[in-house]
Protein backbone atom coordinates (compact mmCIF):
# COMPACT_ATOMS: atom_id res chain seq x y z
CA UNK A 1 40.91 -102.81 -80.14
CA UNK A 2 41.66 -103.39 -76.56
CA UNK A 3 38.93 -102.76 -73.97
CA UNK A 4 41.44 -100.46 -72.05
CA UNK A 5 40.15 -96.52 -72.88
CA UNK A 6 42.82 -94.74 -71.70
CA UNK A 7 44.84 -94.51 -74.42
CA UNK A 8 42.52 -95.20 -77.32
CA UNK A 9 44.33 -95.99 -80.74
CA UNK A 10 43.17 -94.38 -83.74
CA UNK A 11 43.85 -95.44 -87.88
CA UNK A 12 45.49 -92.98 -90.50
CA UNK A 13 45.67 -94.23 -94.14
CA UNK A 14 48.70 -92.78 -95.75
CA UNK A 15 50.01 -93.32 -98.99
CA UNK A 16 53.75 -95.62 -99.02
CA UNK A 17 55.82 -95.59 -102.41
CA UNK A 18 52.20 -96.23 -104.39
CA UNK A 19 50.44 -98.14 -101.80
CA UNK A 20 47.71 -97.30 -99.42
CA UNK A 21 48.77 -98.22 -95.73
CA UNK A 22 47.66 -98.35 -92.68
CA UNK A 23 49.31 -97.17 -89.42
CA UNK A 24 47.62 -97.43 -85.99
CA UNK A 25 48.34 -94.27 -83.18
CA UNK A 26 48.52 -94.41 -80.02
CA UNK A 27 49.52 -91.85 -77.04
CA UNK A 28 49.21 -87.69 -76.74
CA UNK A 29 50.03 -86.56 -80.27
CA UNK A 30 47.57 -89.06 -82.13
CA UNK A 31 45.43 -86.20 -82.16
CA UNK A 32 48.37 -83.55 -83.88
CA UNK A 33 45.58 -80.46 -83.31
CA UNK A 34 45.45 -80.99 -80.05
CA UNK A 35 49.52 -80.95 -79.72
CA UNK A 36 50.71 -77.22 -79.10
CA UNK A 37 52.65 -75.31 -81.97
CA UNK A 38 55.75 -76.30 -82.27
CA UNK A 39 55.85 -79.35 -79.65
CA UNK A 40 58.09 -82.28 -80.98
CA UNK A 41 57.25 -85.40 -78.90
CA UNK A 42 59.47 -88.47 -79.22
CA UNK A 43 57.34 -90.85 -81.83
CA UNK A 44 57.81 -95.05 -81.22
CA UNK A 45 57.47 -96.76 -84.43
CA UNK A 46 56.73 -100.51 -83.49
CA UNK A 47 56.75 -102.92 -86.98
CA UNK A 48 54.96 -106.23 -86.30
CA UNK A 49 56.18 -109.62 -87.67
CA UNK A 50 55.21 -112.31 -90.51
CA UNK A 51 51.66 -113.02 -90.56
CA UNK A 52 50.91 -110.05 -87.98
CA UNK A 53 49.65 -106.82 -87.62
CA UNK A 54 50.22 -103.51 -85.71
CA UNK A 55 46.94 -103.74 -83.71
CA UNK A 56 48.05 -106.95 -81.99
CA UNK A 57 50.44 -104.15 -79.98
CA UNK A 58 47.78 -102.40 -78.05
CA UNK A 59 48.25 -104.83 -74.89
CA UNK A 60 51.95 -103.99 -74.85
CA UNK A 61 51.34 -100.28 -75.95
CA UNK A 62 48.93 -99.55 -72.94
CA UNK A 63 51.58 -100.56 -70.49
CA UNK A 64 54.20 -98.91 -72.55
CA UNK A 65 52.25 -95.80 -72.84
CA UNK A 66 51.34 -96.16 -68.78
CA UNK A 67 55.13 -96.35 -67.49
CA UNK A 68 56.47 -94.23 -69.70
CA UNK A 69 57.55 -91.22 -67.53
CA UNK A 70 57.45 -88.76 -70.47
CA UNK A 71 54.30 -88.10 -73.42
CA UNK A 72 55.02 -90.45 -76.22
CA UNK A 73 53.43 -91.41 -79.29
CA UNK A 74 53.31 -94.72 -80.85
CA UNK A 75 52.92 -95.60 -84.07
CA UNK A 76 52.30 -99.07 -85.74
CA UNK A 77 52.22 -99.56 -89.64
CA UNK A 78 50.60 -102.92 -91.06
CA UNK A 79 53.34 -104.05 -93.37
CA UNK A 80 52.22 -104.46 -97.13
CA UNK A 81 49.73 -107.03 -97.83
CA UNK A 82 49.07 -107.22 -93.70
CA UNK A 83 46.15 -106.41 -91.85
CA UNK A 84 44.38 -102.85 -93.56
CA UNK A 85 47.43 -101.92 -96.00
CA UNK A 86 47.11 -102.79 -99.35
CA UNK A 87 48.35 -105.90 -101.40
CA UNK A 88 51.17 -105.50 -104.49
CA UNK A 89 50.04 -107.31 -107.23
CA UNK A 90 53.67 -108.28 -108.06
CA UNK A 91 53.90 -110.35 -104.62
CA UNK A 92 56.68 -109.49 -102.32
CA UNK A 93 60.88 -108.57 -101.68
CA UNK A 94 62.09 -108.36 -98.62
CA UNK A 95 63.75 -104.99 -98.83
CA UNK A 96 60.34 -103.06 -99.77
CA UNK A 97 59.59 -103.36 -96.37
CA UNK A 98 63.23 -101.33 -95.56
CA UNK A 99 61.91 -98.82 -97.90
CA UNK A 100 58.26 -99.02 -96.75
CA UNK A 101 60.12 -97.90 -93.17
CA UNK A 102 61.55 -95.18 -94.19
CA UNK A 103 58.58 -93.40 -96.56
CA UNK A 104 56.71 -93.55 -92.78
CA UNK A 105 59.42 -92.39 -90.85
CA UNK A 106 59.92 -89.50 -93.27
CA UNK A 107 55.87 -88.85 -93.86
CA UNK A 108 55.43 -88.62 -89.59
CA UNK A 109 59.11 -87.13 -88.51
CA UNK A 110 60.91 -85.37 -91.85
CA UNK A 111 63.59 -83.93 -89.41
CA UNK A 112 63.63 -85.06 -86.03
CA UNK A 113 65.10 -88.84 -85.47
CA UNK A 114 62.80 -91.37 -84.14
CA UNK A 115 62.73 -94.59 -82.20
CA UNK A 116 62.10 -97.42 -83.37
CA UNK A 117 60.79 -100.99 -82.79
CA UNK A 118 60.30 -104.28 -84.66
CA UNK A 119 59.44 -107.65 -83.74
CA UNK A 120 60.29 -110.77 -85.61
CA UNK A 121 60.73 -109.83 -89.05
CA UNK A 122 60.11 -106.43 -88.38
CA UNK A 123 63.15 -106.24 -86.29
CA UNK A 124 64.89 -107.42 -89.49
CA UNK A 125 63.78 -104.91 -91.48
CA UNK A 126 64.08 -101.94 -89.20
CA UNK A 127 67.70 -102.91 -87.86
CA UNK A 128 68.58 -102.43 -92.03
CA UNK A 129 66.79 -99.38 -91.39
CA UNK A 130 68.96 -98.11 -88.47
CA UNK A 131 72.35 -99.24 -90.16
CA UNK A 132 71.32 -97.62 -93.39
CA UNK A 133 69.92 -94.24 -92.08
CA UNK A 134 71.87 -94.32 -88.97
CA UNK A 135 71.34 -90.25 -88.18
CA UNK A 136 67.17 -90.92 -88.20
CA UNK A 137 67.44 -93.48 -85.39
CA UNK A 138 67.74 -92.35 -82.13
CA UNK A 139 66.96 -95.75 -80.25
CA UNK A 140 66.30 -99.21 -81.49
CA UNK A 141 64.57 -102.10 -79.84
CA UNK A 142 64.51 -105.26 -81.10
CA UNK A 143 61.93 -107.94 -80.00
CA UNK A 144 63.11 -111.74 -80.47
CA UNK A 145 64.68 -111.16 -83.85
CA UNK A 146 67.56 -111.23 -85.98
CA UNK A 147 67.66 -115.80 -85.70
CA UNK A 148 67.47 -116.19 -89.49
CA UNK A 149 70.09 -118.59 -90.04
CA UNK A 150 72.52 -118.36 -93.18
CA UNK A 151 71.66 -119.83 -96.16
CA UNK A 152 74.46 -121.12 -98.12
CA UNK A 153 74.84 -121.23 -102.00
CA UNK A 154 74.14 -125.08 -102.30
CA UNK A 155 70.61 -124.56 -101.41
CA UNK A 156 69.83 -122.09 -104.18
CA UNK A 157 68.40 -124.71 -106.91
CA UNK A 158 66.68 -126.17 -104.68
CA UNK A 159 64.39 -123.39 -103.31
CA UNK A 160 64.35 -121.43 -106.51
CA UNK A 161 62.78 -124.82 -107.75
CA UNK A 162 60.56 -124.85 -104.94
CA UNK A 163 59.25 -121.45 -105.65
CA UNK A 164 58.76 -121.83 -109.62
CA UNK A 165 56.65 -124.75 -108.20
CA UNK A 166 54.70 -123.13 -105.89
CA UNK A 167 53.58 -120.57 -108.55
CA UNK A 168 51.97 -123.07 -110.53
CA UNK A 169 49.33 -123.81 -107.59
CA UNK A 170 46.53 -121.33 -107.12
CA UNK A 171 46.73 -120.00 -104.04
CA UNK A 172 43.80 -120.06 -101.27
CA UNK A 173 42.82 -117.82 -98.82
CA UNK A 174 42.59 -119.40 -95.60
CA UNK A 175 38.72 -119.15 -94.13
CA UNK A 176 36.92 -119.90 -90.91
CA UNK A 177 33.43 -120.03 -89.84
CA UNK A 178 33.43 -117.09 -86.97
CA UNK A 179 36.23 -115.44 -84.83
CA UNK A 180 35.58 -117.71 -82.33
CA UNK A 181 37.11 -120.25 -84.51
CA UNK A 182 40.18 -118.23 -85.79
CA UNK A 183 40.70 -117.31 -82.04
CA UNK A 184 40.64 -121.57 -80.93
CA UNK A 185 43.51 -121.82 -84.15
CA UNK A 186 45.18 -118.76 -82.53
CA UNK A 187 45.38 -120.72 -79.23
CA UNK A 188 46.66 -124.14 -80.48
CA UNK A 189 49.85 -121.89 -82.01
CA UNK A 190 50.05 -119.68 -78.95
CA UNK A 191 48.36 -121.51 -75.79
CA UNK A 192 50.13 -119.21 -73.95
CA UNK A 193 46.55 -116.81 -74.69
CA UNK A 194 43.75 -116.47 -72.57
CA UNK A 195 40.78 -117.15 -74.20
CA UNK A 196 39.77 -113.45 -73.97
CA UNK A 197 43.45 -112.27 -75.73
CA UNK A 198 42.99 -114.80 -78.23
CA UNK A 199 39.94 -113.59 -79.80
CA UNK A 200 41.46 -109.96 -79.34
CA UNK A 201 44.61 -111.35 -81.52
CA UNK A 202 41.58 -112.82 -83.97
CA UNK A 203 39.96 -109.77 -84.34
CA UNK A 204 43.08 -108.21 -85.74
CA UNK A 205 43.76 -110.88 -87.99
CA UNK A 206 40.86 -111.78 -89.03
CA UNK A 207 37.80 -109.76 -91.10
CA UNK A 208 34.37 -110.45 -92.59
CA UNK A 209 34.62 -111.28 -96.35
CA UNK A 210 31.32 -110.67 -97.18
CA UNK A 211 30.28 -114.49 -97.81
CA UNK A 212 29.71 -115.56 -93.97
CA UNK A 213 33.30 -116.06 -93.56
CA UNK A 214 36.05 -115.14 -91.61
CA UNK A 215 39.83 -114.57 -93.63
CA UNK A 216 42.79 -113.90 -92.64
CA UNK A 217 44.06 -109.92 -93.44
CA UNK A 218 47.08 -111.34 -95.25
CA UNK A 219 47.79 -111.72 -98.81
CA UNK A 220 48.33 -115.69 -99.04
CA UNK A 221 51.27 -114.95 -101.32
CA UNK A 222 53.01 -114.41 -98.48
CA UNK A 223 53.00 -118.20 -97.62
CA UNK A 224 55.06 -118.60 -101.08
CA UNK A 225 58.99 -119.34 -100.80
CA UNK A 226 61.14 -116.97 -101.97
CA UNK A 227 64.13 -117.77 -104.09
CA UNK A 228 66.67 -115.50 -102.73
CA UNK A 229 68.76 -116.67 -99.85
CA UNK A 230 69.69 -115.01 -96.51
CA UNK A 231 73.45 -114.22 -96.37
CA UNK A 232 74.24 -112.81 -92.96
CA UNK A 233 77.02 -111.35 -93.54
CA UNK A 234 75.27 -108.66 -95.89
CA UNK A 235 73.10 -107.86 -92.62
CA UNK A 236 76.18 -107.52 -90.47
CA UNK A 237 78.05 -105.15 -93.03
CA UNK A 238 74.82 -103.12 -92.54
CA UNK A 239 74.49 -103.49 -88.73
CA UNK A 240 78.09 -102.07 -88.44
CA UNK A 241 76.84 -98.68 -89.49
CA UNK A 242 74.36 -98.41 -86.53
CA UNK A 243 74.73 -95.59 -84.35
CA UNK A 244 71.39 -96.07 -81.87
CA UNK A 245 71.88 -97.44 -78.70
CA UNK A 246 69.86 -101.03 -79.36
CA UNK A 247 67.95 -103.25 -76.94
CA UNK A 248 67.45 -106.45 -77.96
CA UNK A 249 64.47 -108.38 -75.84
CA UNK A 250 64.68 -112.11 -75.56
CA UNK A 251 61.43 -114.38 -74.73
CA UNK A 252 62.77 -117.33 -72.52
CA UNK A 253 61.01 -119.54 -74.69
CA UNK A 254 61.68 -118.61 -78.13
CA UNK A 255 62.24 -121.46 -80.82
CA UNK A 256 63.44 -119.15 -83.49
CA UNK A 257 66.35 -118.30 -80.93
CA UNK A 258 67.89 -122.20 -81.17
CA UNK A 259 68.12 -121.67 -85.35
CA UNK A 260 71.23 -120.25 -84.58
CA UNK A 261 74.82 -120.91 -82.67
CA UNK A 262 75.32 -118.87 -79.03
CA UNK A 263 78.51 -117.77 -81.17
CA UNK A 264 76.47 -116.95 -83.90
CA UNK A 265 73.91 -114.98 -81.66
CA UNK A 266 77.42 -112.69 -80.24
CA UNK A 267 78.53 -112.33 -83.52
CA UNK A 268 75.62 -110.31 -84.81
CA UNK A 269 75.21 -108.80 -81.64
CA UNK A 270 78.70 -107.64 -81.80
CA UNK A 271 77.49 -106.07 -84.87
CA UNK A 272 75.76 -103.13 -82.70
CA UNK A 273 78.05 -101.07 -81.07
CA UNK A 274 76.16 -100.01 -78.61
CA UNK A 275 73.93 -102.65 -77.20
CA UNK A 276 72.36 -104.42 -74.27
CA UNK A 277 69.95 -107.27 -73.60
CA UNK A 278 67.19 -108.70 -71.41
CA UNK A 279 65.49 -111.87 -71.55
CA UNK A 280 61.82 -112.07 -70.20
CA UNK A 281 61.38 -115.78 -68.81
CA UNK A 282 58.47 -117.35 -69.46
CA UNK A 283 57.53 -116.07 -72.50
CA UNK A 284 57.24 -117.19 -76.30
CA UNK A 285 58.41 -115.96 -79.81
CA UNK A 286 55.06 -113.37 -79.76
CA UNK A 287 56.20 -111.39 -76.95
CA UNK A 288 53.38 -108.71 -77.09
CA UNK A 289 51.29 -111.81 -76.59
CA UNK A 290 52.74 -114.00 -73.75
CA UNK A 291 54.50 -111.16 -71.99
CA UNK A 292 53.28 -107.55 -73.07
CA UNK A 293 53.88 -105.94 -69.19
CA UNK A 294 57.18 -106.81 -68.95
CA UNK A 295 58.30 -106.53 -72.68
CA UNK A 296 57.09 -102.63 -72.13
CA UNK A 297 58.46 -102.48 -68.66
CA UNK A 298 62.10 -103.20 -70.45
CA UNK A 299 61.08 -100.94 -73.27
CA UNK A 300 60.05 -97.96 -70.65
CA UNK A 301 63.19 -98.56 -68.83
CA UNK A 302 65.12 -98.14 -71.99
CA UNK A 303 63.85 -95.44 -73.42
CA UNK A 304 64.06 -93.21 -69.97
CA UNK A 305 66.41 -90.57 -70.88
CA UNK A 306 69.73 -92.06 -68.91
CA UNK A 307 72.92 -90.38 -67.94
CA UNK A 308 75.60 -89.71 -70.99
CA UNK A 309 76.41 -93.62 -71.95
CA UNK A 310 79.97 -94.88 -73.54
CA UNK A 311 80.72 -94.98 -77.38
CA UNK A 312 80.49 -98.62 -76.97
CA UNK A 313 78.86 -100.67 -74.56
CA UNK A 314 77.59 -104.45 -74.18
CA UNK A 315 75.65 -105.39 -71.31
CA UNK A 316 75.09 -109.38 -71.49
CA UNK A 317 74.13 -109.45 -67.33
CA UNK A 318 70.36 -109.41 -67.74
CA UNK A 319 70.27 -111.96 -70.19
């Protein structure tokens, strides 16, 4: 993990609706014997994106865990078939990651409501989450998510097709000769990376396979098309429901944010009833890459306990 010591992450292995899955800890209560009896400290669940994992967060969880005025604990699953948590055999549906979210939530905090996190696709997943079990969330942020434009009904055949195809073709596990070499791939899609973060981010991706290689800690079936669509307007009927203040944090330079309309974008924000933005300039989609400070500088100022806030709220000015 990071070379930082101060707030040293540690692994737990916990079993999710039949699978074995990782979650990395950070912060005071990562160590639960050494909390006092009967201590409940607020717990940060932060769910990576596609093709991630939760270790890529340490950058962004040492600053979080420096600013934040309060103890905190953070906690970041690997999704199924990421990083050290197990593959399904029967490949993957969207909405097992929903219910992946909430066996964790209930394994770590069975009564008290959390806060939670989730970039990318994890956002996705834990904004059903929050509209769905709206009493469990106490805060949400979401980090350069919630772009996935609607699909309409006219494009069913064809990617249905696509994916019968696709399951014809054996699928290959991408390789590479050392880290060094995952970590020069990792800069070409994020140059953005120092050379030193880059091989940090391949380290977490990346393991030995036992044959002198280096693959990648995702199940390749990931890369497969799925044949459902994306209707939005399920995802907004959900959304509706949420009761946790939400952040939403914007990188400056996100492509994923031009796949849909600015009326599009206010729409589903509209969704939230109690919301507010930030944009952090400069940065790219993988904001605990290109940005980590500031993305846990807005996260730290968020989460600060604030004065009693309106039933509904948008705050568009920082953004």
């Amino acid at each position: 993990m990071s070379e930082r010591a101060e707030h040293r992450s540690r692994s737990d292995f916990i079993n999710v609706r039949g699978l074995r899955y990782h979650v990395r800890r950070w912060g005071v209560a990562a160590d639960r014997a050494a909390a006092h009896a009967g201590d409940v400290l607020p717990q940060l669940f932060l769910c990576h994106g596609w093709l991630d994992v939760g270790g890529t967060f340490d950058p962004l969880v040492q600053a979080l865990l420096a600013a934040s005025p309060a103890p905190l604990e953070v906690l970041a699953p690997d999704w199924r078939g990421f990083g050290h948590t197990a593959w399904p055999q029967d490949g993957y549906w969207f909405y097992d990651y929903v219910a992946d979210i909430e066996a964790i939530v209930d394994h770590y905090s069975p009564d008290a409501p959390v806060l939670l996190a989730g970039h990318s696709m994890g956002g996705q997943a834990v904004s059903l989450y929050a509209g769905l079990r709206p009493r469990r969330v106490q805060q949400l942020v979401l980090l350069d998510s919630l772009f996935l434009p609607d699909m309409p009904p006219q494009r069913a055949p064809t990617r249905f097709r696509k994916w019968l195809d696709q399951l014809r073709e054996p699928l290959q596990q991408k390789t590479y000769d050392s880290f060094e070499q995952l970590a020069q791939r990792v800069r070409r899609s994020h140059p953005r990376l120092t050379p030193e973060r880059a091989l940090f981010v391949a380290q977490c991706w990346g393991r030995e396979d036992g044959h002198g290689r280096i693959s990648l800690c995702a199940d390749p079936k990931h890369r497969l098309s799925g044949p459902g669509l994306y209707r939005a307007a399920e995802s907004e009927a959900v959304w509706r429901e949420v009761l946790a203040p939400t952040l939403f944090i914007d990188s400056g330079e996100s492509e994923f944010a031009k796949s849909i309309s600015a009326e599009e974008l206010a729409r589903r924000r509209g969704c939230f009833r109690d919301h507010q933005q930030v944009c952090i300039a400069g940065a790219g989609h993988m904001l605990h890459f290109d940005a980590p400070e500031a993305t846990a500088a807005a996260i730290a100022a968020f989460l600060r306990p604030q004065p009693a806030r309106a039933q509904t709220r948008t705050d568009d000015s920082a953004g």
